[in-house]
C-alpha atoms as a PDB file:
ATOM      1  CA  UNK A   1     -42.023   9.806  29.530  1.00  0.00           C
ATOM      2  CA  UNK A   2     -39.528   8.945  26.769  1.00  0.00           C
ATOM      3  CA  UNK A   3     -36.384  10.718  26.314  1.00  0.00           C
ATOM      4  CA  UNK A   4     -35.497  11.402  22.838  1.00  0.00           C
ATOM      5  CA  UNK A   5     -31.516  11.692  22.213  1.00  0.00           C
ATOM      6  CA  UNK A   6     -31.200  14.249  19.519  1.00  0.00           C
ATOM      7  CA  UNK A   7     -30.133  13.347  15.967  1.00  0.00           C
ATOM      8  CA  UNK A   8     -26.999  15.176  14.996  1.00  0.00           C
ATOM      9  CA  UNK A   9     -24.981  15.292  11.470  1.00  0.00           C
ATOM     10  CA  UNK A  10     -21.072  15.378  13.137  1.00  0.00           C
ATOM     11  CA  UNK A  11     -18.256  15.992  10.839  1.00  0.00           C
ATOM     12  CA  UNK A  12     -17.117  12.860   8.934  1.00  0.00           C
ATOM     13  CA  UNK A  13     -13.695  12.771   7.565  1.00  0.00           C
ATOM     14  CA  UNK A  14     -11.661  10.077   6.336  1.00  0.00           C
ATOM     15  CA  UNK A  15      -8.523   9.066   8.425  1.00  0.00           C
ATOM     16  CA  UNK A  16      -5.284   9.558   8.038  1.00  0.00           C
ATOM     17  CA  UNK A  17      -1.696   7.608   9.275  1.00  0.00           C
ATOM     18  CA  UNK A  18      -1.424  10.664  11.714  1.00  0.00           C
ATOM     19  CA  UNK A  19      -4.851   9.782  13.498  1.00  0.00           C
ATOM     20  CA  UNK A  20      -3.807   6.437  14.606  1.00  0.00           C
ATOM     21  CA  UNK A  21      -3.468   7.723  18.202  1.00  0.00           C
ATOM     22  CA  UNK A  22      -7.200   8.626  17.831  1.00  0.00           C
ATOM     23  CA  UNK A  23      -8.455   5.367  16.547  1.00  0.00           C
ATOM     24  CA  UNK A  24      -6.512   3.814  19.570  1.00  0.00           C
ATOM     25  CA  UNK A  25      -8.311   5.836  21.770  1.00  0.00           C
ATOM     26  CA  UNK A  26     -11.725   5.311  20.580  1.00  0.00           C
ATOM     27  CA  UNK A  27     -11.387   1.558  20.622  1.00  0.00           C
ATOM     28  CA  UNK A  28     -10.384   1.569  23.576  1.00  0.00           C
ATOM     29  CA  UNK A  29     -12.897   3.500  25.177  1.00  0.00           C
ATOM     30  CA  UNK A  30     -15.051   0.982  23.715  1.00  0.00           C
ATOM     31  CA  UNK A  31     -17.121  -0.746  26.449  1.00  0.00           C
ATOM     32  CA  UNK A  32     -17.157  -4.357  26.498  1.00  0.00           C
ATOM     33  CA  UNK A  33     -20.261  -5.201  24.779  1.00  0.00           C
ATOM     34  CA  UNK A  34     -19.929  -2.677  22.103  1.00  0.00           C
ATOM     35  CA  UNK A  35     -16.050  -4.816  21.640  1.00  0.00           C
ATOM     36  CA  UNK A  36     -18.116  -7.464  21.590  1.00  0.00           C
ATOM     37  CA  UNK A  37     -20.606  -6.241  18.808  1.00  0.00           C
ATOM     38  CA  UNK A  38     -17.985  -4.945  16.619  1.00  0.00           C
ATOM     39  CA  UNK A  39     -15.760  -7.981  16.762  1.00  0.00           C
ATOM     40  CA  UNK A  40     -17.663 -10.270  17.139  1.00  0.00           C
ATOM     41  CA  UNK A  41     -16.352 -11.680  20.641  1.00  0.00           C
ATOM     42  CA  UNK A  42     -14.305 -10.356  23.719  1.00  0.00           C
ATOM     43  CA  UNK A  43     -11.073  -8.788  22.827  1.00  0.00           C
ATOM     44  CA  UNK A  44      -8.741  -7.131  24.787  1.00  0.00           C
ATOM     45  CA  UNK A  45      -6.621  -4.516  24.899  1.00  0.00           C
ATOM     46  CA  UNK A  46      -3.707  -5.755  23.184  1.00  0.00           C
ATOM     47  CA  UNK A  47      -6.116  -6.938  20.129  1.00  0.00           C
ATOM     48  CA  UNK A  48      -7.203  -3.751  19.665  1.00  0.00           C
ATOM     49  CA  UNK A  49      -3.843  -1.879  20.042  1.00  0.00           C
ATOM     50  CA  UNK A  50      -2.595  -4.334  16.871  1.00  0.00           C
ATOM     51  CA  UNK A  51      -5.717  -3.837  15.171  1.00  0.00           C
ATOM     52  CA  UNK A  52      -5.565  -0.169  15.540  1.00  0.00           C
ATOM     53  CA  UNK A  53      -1.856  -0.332  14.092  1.00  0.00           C
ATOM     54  CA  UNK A  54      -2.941  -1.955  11.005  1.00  0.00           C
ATOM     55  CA  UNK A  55      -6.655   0.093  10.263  1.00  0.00           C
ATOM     56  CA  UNK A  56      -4.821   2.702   8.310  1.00  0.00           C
ATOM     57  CA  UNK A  57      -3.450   0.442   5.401  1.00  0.00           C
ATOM     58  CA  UNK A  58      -3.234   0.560   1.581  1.00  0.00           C
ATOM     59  CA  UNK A  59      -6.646  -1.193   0.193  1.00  0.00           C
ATOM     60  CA  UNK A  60      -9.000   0.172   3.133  1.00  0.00           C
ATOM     61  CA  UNK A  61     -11.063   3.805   3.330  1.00  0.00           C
ATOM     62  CA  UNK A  62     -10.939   4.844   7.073  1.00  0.00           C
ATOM     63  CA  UNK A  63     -13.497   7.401   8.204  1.00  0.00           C
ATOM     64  CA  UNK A  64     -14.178   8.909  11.141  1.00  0.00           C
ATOM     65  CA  UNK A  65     -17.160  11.126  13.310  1.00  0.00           C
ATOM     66  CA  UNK A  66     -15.976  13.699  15.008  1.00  0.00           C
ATOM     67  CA  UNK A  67     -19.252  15.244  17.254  1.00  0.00           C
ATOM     68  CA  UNK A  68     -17.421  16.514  19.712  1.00  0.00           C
ATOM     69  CA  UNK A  69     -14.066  17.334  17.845  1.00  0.00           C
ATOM     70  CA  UNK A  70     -12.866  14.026  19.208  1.00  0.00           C
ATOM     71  CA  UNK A  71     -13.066  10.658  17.336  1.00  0.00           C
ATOM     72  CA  UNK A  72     -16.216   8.867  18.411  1.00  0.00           C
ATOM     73  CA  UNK A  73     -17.182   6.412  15.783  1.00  0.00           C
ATOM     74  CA  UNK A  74     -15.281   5.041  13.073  1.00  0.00           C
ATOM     75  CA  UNK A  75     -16.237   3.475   9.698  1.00  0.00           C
ATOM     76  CA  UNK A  76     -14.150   1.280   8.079  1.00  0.00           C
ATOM     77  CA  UNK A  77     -14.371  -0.017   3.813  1.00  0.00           C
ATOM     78  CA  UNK A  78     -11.327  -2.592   3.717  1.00  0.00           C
ATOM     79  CA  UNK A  79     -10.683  -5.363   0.951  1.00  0.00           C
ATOM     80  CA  UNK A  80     -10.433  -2.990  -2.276  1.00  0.00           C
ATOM     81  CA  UNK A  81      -7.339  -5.116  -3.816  1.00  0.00           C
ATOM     82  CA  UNK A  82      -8.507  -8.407  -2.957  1.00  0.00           C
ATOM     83  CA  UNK A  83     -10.352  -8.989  -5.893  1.00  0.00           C
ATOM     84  CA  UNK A  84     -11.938  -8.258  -9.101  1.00  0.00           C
ATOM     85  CA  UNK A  85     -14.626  -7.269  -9.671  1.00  0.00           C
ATOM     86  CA  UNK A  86     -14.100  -5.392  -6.110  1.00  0.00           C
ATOM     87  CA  UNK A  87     -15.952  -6.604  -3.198  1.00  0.00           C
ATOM     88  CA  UNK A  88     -15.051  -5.278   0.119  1.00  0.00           C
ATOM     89  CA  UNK A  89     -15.940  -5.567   3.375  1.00  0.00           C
ATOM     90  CA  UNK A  90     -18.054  -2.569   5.777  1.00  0.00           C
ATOM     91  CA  UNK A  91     -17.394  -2.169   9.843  1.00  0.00           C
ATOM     92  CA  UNK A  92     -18.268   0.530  12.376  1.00  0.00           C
ATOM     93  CA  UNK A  93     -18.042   1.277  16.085  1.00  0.00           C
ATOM     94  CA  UNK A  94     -19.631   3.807  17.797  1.00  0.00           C
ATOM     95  CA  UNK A  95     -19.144   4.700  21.575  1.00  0.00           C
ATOM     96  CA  UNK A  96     -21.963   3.894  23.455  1.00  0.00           C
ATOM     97  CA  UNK A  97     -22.555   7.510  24.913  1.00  0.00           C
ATOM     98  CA  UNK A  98     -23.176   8.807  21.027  1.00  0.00           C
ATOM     99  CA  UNK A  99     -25.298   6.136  19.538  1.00  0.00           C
ATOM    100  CA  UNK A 100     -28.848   6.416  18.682  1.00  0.00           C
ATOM    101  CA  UNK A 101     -27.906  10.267  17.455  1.00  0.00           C
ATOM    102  CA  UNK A 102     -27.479   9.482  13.955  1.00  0.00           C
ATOM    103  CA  UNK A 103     -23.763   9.048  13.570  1.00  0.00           C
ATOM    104  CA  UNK A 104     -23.577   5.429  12.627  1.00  0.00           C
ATOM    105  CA  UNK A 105     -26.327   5.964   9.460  1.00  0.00           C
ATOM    106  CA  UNK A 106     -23.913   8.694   8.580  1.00  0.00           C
ATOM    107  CA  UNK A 107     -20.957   6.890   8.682  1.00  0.00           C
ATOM    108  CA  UNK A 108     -22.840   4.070   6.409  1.00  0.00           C
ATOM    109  CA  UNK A 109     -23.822   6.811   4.126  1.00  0.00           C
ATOM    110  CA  UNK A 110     -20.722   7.881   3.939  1.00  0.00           C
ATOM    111  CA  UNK A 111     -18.752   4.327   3.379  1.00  0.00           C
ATOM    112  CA  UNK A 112     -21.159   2.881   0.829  1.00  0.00           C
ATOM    113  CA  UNK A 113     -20.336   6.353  -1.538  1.00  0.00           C
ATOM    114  CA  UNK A 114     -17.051   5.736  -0.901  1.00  0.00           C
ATOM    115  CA  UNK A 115     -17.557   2.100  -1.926  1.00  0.00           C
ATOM    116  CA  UNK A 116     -19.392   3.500  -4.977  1.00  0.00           C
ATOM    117  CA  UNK A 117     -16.449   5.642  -6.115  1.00  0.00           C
ATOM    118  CA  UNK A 118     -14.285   3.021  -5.705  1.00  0.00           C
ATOM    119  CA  UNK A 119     -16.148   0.378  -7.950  1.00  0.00           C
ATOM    120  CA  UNK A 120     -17.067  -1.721  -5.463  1.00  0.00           C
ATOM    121  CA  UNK A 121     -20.103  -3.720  -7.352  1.00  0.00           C
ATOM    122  CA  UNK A 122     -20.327  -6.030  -3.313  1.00  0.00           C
ATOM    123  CA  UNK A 123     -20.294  -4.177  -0.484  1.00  0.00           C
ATOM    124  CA  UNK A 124     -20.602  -6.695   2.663  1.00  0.00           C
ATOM    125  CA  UNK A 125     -21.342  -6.118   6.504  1.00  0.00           C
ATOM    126  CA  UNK A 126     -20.852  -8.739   8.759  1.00  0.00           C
ATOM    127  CA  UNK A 127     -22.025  -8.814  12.393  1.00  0.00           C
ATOM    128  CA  UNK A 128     -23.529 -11.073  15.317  1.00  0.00           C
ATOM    129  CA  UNK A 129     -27.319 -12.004  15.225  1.00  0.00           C
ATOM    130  CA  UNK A 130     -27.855 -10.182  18.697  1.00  0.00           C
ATOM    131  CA  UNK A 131     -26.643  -7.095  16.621  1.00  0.00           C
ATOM    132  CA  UNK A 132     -30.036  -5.648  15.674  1.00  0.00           C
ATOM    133  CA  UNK A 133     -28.913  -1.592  15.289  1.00  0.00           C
ATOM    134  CA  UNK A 134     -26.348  -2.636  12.553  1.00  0.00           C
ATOM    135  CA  UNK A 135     -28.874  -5.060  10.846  1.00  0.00           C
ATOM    136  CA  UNK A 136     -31.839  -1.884  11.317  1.00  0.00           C
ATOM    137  CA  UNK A 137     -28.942   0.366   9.487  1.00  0.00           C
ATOM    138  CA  UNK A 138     -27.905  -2.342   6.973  1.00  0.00           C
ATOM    139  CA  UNK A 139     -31.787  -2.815   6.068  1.00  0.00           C
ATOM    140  CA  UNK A 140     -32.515   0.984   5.792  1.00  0.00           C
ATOM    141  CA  UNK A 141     -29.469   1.556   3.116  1.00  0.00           C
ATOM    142  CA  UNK A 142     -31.055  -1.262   0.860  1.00  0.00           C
ATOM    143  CA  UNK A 143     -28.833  -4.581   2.519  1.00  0.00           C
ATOM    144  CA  UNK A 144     -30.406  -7.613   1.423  1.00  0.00           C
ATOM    145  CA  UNK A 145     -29.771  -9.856   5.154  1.00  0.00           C
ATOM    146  CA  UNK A 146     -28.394 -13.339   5.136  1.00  0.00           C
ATOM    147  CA  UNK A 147     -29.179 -15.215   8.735  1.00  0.00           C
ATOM    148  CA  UNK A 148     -26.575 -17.805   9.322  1.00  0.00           C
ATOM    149  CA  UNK A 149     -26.408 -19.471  13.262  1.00  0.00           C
ATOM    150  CA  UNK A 150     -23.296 -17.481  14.434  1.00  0.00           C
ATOM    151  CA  UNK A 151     -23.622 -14.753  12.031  1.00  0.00           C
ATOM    152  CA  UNK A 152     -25.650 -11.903   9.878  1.00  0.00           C
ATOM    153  CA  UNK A 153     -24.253 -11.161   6.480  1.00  0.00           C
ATOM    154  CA  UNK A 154     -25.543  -7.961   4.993  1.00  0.00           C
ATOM    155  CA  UNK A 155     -24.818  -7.641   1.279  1.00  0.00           C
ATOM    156  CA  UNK A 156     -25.087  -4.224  -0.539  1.00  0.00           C
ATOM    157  CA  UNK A 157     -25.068  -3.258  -4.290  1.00  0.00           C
ATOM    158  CA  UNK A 158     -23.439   0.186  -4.762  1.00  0.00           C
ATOM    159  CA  UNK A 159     -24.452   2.298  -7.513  1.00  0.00           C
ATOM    160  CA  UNK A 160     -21.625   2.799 -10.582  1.00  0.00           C
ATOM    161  CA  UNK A 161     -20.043   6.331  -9.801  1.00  0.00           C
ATOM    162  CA  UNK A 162     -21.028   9.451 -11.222  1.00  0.00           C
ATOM    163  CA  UNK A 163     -19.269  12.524 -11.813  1.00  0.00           C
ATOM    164  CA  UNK A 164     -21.298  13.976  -9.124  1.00  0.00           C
ATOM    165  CA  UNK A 165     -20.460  11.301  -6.364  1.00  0.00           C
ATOM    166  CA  UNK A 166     -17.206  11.871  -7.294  1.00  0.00           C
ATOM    167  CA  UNK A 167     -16.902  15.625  -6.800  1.00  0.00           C
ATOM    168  CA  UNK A 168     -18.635  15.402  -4.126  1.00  0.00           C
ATOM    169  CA  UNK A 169     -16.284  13.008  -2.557  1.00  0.00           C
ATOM    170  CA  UNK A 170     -13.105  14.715  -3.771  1.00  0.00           C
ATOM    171  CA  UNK A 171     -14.532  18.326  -2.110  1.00  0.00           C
ATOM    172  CA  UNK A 172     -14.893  16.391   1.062  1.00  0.00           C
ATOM    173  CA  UNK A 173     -11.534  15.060   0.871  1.00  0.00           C
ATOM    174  CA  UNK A 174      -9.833  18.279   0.647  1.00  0.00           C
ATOM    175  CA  UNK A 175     -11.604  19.967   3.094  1.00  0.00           C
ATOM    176  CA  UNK A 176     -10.894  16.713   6.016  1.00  0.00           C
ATOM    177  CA  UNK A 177      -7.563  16.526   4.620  1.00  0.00           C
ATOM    178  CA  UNK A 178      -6.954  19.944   5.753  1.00  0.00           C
ATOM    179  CA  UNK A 179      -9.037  19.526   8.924  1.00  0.00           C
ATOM    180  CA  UNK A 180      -6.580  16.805   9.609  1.00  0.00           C
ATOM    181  CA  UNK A 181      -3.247  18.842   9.223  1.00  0.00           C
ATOM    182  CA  UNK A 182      -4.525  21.252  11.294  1.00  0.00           C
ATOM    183  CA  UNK A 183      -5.273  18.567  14.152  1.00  0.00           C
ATOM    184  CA  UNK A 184      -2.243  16.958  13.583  1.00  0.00           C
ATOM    185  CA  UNK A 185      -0.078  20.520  13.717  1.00  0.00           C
ATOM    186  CA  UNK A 186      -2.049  21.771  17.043  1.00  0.00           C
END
């Protein structure tokens, strides 16, 4: 018999300076081949402690799930002021003991409205051929795939915004704005 892992809907919130020492800690308890996935190689520890340091910057959109009330996947829109029109780039990572649950379609869901409100008019995902659950995600949010030899290139057109999409994303920032403080204060 087949066990089923159930699907859950975890809180997403975007990240904050003050959860750095969380986004440490989930790439780093990152196991190898999920480093490797995400990536795209082996890295160590020291790559991922600079990365980590520089995730929370002006021009990307962190976000983060938080199943457990701990940071467990991570969702990252970077690249908004490197060009015009605005194209920017999509990652995630999700620790291997919470995948197939949902969480990464949520956090793609949740990046590509973000990428909406923000104008983005290309929204790209890069990631390794052997990489099939990000290229089964890209597919099911509309990704037109692009097979190269070394890599996968999943290319996304975001709808304009609407005044809807961006309520809805301004609610959500409030509420994981406050969420955060009261992480952060505890």
């Amino acid at each position: 018999m087949t066990e089923v892992t159930p699907q859950i809907t975890p809180p997403i919130r975007r990240l904050w300076p003050m959860d750095q020492p969380a986004v440490l800690k989930h790439f780093l308890n990152l196991d190898r081949d999920i480093r490797h996935m995400r990536f795209g190689g082996g890295v160590g520890e020291g790559f991922l402690r600079d990365y980590a340091d520089g995730i929370l910057k002006v021009g990307s959109v962190i976000f983060g799930a938080f199943p457990d009330n701990e940071l467990r996947a991570v969702g990252e829109l970077r690249g908004l002021l490197d060009a015009w029109p605005v194209k920017a780039e999509a990652a995630f990572s999700v620790e291997r003991a919470w995948q197939d649950r949902g969480i990464g379609d949520a956090l793609v869901t949740r990046v590509i409205a973000a990428a909406q409100n923000r104008g983005v008019n290309t929204l790209n995902m890069i990631c390794l051929p052997e990489n099939r659950k990000m290229q089964h995600l890209a597919v099911k949010h509309d990704a037109v795939l692009q097979l190269d030899v070394d890599e996968v290139e999943a290319r996304l057109t975001p709808p304009w915004p609407t005044p809807g999409s961006l309520a809805e994303e301004f609610s959500g920032e409030a509420q994981g704005f406050t969420q955060a403080l009261l992480r952060w204060a505890a």
